[in-house]
PDB file of N, CA and C in Angstrom:
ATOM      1  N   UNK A   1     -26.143   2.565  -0.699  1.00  0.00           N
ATOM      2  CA  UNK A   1     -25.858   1.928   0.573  1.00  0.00           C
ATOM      3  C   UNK A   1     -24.468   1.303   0.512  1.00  0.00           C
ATOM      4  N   UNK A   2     -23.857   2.178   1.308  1.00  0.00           N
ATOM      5  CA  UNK A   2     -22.224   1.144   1.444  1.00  0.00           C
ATOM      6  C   UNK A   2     -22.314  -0.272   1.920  1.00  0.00           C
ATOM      7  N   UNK A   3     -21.586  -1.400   1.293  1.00  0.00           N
ATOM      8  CA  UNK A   3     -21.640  -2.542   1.712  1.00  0.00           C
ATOM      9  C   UNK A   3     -20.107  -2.553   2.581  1.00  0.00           C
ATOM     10  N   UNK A   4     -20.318  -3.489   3.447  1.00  0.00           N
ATOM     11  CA  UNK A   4     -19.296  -4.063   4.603  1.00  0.00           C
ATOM     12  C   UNK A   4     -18.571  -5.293   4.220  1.00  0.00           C
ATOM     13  N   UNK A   5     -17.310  -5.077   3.977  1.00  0.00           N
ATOM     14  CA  UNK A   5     -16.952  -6.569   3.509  1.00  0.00           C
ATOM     15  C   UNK A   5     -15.832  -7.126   4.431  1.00  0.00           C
ATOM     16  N   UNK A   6     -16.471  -8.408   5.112  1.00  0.00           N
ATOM     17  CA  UNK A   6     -15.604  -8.604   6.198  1.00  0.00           C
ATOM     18  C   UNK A   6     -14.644  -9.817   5.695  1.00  0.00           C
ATOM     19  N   UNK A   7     -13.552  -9.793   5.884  1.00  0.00           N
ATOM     20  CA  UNK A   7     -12.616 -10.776   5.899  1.00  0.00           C
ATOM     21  C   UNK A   7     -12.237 -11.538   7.263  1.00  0.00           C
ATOM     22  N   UNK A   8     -12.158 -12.785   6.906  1.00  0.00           N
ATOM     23  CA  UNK A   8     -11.458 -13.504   8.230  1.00  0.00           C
ATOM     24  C   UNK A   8     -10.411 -13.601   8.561  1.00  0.00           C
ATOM     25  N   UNK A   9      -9.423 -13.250   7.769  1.00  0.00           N
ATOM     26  CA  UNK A   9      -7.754 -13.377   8.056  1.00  0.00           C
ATOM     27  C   UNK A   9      -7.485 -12.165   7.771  1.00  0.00           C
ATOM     28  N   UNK A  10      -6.836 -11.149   8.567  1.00  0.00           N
ATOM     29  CA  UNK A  10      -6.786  -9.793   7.383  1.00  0.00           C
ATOM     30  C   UNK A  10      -5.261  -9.082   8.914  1.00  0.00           C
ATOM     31  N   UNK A  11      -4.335  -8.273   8.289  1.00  0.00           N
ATOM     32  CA  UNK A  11      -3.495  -7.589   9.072  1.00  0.00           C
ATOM     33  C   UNK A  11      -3.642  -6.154   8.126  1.00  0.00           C
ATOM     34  N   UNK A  12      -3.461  -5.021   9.272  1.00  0.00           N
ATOM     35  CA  UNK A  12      -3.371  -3.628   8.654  1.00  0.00           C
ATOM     36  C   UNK A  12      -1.843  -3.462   8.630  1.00  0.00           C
ATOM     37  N   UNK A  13      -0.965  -2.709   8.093  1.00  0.00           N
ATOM     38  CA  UNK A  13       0.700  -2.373   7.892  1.00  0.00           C
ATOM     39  C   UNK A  13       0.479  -1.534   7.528  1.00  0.00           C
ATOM     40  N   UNK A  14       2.001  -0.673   7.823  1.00  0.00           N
ATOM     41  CA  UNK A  14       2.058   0.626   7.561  1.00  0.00           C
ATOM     42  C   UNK A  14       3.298   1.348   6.385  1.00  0.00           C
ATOM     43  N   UNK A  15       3.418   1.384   5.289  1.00  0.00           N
ATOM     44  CA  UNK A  15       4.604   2.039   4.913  1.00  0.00           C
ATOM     45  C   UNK A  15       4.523   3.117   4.050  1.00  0.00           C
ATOM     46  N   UNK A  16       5.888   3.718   3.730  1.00  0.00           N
ATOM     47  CA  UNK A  16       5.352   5.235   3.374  1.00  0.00           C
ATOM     48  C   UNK A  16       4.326   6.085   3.204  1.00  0.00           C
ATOM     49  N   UNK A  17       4.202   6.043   4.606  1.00  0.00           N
ATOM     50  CA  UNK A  17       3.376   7.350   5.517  1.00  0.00           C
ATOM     51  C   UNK A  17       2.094   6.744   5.059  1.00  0.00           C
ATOM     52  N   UNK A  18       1.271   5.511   4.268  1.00  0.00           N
ATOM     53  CA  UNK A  18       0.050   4.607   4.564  1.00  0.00           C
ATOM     54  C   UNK A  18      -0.411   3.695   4.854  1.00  0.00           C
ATOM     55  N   UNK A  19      -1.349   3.055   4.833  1.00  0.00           N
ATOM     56  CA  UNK A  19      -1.963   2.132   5.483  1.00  0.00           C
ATOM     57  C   UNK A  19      -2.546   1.131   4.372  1.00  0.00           C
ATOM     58  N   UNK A  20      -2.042  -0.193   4.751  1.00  0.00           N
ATOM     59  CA  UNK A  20      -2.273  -0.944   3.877  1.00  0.00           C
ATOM     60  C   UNK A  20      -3.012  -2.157   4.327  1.00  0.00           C
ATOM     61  N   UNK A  21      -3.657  -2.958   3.825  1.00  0.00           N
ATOM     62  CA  UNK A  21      -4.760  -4.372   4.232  1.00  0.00           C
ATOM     63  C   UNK A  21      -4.182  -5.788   3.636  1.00  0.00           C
ATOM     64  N   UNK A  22      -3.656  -6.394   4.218  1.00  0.00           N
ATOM     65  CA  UNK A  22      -2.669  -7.554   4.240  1.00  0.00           C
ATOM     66  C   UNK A  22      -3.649  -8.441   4.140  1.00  0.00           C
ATOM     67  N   UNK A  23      -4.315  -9.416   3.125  1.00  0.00           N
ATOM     68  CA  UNK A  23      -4.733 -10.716   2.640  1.00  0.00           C
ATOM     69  C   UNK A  23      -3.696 -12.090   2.284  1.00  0.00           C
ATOM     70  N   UNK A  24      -3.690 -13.117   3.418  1.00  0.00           N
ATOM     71  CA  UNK A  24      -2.503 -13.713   2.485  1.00  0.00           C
ATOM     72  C   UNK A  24      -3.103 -14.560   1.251  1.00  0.00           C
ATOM     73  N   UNK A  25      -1.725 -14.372   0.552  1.00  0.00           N
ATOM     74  CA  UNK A  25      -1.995 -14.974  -0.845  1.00  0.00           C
ATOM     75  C   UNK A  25      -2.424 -13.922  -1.912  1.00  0.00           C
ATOM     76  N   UNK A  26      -2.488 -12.827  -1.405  1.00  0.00           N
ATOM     77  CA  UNK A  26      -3.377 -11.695  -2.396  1.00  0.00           C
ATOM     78  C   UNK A  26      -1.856 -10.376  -2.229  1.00  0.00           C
ATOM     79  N   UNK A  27      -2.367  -9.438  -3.753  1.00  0.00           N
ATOM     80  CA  UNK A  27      -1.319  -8.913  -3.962  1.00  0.00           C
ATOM     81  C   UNK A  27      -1.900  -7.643  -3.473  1.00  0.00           C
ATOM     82  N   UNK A  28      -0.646  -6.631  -3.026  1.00  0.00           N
ATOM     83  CA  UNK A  28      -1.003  -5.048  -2.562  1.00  0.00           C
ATOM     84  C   UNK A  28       0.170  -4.348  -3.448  1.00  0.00           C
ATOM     85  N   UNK A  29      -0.471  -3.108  -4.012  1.00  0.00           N
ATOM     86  CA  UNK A  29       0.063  -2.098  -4.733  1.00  0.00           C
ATOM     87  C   UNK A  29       0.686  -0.901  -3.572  1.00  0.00           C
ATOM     88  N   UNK A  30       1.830  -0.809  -3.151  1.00  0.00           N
ATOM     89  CA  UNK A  30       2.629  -0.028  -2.297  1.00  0.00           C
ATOM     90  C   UNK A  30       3.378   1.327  -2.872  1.00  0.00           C
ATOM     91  N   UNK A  31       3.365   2.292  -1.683  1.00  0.00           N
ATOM     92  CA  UNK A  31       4.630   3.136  -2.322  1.00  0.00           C
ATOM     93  C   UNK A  31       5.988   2.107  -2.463  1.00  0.00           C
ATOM     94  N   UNK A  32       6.620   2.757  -3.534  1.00  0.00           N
ATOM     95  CA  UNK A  32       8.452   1.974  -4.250  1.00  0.00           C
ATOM     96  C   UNK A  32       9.055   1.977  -3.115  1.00  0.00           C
ATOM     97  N   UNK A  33       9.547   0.300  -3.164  1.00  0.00           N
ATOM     98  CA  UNK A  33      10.535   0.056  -1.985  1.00  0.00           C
ATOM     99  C   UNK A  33      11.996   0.080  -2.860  1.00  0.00           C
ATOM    100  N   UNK A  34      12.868   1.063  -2.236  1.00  0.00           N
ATOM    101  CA  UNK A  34      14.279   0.951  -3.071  1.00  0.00           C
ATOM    102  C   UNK A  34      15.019  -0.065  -2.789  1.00  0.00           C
ATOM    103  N   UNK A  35      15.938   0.313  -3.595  1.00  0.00           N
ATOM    104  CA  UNK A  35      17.283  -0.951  -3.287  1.00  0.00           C
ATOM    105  C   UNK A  35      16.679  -2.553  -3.053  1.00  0.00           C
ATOM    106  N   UNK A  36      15.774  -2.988  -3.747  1.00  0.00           N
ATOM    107  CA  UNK A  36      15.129  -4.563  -3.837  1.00  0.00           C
ATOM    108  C   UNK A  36      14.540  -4.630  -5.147  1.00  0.00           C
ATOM    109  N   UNK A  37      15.287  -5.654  -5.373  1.00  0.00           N
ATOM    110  CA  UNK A  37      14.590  -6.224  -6.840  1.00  0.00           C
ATOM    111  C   UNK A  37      13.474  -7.284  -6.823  1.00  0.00           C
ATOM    112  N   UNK A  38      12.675  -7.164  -7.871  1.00  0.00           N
ATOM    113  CA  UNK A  38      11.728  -8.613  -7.854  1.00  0.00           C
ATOM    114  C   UNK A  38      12.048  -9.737  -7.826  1.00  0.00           C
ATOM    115  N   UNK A  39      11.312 -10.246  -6.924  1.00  0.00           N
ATOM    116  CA  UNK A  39      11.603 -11.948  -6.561  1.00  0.00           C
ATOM    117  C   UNK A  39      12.574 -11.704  -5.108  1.00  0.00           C
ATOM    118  N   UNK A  40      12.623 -10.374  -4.322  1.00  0.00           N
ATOM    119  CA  UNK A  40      13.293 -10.473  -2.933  1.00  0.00           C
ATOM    120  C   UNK A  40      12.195 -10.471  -2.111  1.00  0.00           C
ATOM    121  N   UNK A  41      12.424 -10.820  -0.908  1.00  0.00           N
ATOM    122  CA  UNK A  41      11.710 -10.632  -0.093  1.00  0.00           C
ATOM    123  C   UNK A  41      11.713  -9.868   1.017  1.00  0.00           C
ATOM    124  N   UNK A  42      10.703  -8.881   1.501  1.00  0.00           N
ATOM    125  CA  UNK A  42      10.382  -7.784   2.397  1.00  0.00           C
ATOM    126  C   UNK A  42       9.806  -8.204   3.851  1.00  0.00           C
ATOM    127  N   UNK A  43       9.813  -7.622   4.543  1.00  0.00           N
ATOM    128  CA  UNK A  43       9.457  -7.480   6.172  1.00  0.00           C
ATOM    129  C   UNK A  43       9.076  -6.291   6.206  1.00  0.00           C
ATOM    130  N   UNK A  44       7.860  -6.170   6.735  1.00  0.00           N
ATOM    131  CA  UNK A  44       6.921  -4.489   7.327  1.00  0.00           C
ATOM    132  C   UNK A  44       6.934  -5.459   8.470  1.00  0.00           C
ATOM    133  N   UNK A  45       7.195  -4.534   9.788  1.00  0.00           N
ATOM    134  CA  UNK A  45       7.026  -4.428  10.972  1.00  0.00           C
ATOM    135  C   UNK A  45       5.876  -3.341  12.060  1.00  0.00           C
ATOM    136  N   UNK A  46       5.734  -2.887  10.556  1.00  0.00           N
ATOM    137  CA  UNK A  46       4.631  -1.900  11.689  1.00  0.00           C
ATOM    138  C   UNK A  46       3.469  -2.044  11.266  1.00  0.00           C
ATOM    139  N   UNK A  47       3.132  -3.327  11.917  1.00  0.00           N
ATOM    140  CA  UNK A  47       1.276  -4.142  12.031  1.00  0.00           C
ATOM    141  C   UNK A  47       0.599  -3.013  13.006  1.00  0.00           C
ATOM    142  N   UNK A  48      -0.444  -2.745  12.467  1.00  0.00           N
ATOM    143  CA  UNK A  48      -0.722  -2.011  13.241  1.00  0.00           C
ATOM    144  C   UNK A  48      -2.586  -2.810  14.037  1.00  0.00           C
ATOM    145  N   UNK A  49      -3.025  -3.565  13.283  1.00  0.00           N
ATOM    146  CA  UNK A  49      -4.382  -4.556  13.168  1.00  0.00           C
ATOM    147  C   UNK A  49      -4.140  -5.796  13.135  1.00  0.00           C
ATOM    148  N   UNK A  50      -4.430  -6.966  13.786  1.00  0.00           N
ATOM    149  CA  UNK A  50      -4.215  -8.001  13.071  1.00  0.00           C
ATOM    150  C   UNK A  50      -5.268  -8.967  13.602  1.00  0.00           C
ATOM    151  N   UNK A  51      -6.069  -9.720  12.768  1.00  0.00           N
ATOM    152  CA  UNK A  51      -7.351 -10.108  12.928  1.00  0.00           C
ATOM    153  C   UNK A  51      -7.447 -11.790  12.383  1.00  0.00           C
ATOM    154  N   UNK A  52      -7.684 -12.642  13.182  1.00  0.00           N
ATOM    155  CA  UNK A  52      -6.958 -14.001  13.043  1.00  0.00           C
ATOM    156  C   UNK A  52      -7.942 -15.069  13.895  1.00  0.00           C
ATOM    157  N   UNK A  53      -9.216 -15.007  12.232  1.00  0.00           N
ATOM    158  CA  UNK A  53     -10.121 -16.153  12.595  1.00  0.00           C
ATOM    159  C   UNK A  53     -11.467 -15.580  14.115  1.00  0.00           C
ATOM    160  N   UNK A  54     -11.419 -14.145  13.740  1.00  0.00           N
ATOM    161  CA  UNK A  54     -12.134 -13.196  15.071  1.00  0.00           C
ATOM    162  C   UNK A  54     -11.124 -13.365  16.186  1.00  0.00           C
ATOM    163  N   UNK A  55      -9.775 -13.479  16.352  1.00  0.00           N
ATOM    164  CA  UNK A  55      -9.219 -12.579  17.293  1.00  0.00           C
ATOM    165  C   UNK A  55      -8.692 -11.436  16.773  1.00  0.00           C
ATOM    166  N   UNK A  56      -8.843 -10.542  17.302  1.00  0.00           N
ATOM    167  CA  UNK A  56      -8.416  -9.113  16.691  1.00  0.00           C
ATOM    168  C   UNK A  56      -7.125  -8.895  17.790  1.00  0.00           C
ATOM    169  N   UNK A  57      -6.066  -8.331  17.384  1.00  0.00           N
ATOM    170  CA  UNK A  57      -5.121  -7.776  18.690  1.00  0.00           C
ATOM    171  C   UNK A  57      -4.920  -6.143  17.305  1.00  0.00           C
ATOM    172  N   UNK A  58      -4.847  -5.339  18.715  1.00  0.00           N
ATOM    173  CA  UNK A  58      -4.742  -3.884  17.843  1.00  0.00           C
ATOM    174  C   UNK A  58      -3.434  -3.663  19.060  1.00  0.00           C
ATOM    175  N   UNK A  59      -2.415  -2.685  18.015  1.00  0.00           N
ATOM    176  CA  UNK A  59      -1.655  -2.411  18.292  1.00  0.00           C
ATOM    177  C   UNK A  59      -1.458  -1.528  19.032  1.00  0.00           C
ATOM    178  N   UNK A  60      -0.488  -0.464  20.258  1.00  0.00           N
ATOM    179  CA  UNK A  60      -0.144   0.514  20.609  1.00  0.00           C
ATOM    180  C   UNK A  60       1.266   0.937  20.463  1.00  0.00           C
ATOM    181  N   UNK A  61       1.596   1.329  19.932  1.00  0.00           N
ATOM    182  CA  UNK A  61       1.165   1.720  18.384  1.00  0.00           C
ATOM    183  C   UNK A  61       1.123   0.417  17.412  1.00  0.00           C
ATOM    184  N   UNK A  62       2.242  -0.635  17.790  1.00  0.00           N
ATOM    185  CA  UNK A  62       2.202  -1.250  16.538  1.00  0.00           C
ATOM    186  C   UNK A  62       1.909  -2.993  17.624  1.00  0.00           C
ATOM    187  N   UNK A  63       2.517  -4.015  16.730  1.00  0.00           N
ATOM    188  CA  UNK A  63       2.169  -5.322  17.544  1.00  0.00           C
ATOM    189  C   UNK A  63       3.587  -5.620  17.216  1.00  0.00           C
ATOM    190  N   UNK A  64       4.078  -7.003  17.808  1.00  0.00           N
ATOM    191  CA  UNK A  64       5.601  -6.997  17.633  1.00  0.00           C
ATOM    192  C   UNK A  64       5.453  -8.209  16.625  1.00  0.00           C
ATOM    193  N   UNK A  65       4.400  -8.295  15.850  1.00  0.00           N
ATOM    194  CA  UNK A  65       4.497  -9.403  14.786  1.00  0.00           C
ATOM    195  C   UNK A  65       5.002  -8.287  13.535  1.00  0.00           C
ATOM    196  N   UNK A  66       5.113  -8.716  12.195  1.00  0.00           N
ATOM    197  CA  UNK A  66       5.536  -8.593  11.204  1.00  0.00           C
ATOM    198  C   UNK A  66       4.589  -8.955   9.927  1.00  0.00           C
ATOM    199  N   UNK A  67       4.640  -8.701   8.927  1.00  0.00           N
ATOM    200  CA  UNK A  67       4.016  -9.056   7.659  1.00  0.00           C
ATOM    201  C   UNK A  67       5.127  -9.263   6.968  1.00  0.00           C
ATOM    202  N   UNK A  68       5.150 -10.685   5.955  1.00  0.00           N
ATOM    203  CA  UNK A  68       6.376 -11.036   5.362  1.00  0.00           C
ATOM    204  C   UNK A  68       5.623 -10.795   4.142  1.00  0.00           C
ATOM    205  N   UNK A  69       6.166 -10.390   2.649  1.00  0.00           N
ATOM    206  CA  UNK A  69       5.994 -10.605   1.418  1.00  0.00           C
ATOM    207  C   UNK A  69       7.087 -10.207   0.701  1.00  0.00           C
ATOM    208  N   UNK A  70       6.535 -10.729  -0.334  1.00  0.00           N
ATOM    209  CA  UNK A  70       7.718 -10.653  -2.371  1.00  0.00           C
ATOM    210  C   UNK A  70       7.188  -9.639  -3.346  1.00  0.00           C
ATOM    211  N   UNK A  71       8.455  -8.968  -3.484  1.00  0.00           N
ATOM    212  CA  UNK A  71       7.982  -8.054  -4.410  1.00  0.00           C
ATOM    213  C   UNK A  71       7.566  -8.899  -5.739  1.00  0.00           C
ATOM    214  N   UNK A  72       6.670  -8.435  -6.335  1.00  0.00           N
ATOM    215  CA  UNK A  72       6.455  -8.989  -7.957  1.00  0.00           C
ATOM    216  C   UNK A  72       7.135  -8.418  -8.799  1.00  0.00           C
ATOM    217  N   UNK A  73       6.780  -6.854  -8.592  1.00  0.00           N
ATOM    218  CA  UNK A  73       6.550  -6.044  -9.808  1.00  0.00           C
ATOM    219  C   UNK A  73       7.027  -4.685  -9.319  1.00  0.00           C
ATOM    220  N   UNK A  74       7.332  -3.687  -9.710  1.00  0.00           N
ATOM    221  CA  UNK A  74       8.495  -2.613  -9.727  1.00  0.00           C
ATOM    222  C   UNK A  74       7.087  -1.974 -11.249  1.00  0.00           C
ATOM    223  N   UNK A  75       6.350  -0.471 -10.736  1.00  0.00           N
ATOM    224  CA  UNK A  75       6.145  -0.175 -12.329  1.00  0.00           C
ATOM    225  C   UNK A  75       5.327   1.458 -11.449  1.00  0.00           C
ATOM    226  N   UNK A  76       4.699   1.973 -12.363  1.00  0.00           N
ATOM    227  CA  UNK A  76       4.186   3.297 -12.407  1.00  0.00           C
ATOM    228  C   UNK A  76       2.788   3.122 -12.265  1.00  0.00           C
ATOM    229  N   UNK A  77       1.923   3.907 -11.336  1.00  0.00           N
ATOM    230  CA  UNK A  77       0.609   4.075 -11.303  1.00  0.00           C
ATOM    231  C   UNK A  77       0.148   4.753 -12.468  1.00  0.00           C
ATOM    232  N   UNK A  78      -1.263   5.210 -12.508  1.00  0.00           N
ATOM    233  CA  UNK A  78      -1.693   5.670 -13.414  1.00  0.00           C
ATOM    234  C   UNK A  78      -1.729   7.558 -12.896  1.00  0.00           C
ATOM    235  N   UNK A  79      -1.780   7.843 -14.407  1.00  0.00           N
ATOM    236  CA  UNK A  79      -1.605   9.329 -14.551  1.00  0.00           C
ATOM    237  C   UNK A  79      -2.460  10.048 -14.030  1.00  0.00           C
ATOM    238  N   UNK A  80      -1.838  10.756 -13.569  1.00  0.00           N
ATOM    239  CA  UNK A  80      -2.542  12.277 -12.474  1.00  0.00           C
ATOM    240  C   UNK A  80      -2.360  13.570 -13.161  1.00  0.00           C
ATOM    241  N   UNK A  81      -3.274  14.459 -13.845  1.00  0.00           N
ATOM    242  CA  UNK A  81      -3.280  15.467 -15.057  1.00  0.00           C
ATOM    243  C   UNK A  81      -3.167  16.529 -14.307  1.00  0.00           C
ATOM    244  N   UNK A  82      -2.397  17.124 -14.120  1.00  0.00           N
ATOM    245  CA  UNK A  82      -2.310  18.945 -13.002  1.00  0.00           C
ATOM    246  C   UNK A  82      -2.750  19.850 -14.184  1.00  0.00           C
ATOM    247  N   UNK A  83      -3.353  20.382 -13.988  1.00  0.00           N
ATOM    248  CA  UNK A  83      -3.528  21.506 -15.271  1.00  0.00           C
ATOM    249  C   UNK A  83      -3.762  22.887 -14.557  1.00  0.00           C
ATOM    250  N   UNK A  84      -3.126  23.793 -14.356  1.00  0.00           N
ATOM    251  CA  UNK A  84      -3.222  25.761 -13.618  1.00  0.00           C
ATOM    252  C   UNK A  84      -3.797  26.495 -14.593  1.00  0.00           C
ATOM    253  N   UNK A  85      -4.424  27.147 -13.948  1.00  0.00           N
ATOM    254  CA  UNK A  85      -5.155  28.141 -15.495  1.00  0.00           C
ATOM    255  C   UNK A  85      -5.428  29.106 -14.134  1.00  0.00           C
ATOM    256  N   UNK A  86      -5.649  30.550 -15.198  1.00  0.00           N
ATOM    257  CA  UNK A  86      -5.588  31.976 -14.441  1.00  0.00           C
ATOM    258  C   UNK A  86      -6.152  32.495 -15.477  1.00  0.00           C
ATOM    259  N   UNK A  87      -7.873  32.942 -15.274  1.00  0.00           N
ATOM    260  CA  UNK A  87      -8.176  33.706 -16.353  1.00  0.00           C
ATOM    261  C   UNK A  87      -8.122  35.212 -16.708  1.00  0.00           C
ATOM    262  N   UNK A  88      -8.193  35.239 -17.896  1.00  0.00           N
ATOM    263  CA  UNK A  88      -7.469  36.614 -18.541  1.00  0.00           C
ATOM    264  C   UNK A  88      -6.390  36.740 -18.424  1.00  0.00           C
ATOM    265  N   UNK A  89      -5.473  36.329 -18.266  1.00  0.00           N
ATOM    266  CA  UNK A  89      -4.364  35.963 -17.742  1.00  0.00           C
ATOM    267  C   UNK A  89      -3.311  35.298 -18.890  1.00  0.00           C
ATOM    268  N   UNK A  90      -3.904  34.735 -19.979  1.00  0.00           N
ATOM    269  CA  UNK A  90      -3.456  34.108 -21.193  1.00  0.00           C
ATOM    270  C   UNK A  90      -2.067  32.909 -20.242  1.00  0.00           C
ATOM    271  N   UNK A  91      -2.979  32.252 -18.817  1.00  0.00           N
ATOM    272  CA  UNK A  91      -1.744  31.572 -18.334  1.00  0.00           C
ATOM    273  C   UNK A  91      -2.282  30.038 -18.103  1.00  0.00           C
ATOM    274  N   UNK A  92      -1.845  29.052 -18.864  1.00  0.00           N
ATOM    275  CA  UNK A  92      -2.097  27.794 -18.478  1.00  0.00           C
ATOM    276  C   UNK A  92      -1.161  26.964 -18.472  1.00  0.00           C
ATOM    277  N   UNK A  93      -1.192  25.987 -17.517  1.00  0.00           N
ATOM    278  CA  UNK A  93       0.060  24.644 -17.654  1.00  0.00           C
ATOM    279  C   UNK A  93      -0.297  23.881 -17.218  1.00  0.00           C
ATOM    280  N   UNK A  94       0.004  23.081 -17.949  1.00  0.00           N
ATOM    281  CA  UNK A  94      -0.539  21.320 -17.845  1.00  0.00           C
ATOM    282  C   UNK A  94       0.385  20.352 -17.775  1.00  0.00           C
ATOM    283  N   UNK A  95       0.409  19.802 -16.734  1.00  0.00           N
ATOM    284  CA  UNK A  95       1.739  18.784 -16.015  1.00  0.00           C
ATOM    285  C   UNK A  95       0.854  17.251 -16.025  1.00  0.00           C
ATOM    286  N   UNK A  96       1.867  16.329 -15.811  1.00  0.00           N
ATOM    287  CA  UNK A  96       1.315  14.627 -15.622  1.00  0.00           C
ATOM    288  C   UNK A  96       2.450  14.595 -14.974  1.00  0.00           C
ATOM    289  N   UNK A  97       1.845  13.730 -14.289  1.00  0.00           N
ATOM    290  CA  UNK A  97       2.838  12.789 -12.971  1.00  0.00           C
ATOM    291  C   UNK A  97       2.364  11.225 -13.246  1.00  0.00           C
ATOM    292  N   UNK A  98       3.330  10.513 -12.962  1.00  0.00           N
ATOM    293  CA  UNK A  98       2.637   8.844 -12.681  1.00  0.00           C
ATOM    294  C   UNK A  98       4.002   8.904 -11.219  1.00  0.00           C
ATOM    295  N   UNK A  99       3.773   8.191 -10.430  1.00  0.00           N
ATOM    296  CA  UNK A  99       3.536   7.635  -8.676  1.00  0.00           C
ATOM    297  C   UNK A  99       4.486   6.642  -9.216  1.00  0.00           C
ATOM    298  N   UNK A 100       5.542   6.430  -8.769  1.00  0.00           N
ATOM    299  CA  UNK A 100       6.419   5.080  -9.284  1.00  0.00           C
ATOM    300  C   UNK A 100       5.865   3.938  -7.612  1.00  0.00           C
ATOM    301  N   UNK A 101       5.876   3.060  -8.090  1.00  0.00           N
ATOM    302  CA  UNK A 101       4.922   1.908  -6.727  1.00  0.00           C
ATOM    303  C   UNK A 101       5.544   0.199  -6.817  1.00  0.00           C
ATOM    304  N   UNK A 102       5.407  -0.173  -6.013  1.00  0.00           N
ATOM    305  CA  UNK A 102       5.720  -1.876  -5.914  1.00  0.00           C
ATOM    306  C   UNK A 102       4.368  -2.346  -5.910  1.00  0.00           C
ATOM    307  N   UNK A 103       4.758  -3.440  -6.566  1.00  0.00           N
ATOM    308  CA  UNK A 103       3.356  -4.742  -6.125  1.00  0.00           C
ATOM    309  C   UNK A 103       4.192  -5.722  -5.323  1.00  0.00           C
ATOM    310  N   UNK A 104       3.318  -5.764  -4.158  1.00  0.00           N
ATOM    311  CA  UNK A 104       4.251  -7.081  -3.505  1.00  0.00           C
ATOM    312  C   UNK A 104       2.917  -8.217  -3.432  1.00  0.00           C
ATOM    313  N   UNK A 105       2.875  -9.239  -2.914  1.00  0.00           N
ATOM    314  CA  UNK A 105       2.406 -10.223  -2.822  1.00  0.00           C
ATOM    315  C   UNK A 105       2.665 -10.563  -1.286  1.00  0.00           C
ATOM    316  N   UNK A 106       1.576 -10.671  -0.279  1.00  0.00           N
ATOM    317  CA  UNK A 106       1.419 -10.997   0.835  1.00  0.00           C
ATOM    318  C   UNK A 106       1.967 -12.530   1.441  1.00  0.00           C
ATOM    319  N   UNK A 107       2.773 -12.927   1.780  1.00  0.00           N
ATOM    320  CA  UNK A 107       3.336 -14.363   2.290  1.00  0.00           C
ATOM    321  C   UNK A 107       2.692 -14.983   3.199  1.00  0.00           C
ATOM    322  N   UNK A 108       2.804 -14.177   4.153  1.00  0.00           N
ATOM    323  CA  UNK A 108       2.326 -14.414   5.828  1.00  0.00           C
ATOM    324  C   UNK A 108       2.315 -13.188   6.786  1.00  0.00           C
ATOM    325  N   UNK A 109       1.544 -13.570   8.009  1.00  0.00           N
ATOM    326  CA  UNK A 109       1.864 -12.472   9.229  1.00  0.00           C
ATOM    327  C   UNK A 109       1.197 -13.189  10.264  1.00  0.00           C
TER     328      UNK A 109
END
């Protein structure tokens, strides 16, 4: 049985091409924001949810508020194993990738 876990303060944002769940005070693992080092601070503008004590305002497309946060951390997700195989074929290859990602830390919205 899936459980429902509702939050009372919560904004949805959007960046590289996903969707992310904004807690303030709590940290989110993002695609890599370039050109910013840790300890700067970021602006996402494209709220797309924002839910504040049971008012909900949903966006079309987006809302003209913002989500402010700080990057922490700059580092690599965990490994993704590609492995091709073709049988009889005497053909296999085996690749790893790691996802380079930010941790930012939620401020406000």
């Amino acid at each position: 049985m899936k459980q429902e876990i509702i939050f009372s303060r919560y904004a949805i944002f959007t960046t590289g091409g996903k969707q992310y769940q904004a807690l303030e005070g709590k940290t989110v693992a993002i695609e890599k924001i370039d050109q910013k080092k840790e300890g700067d601070s970021v602006e996402f503008d494209t709220l797309l949810v924002k839910n504040g004590e049971g008012d909900v305002k949903i966006g079309q497309p987006y809302l003209s508020t913002s989500v402010k946060a700080t990057i922490v951390k700059h580092m690599k997700g965990p490994k993704v194993v590609i492995f091709k195989f073709k049988r009889r074929k005497k053909s296999r290859v085996k690749r790893g990738h790691r996802q380079p990602m930010t941790i930012v830390r939620v401020d406000s919205f």
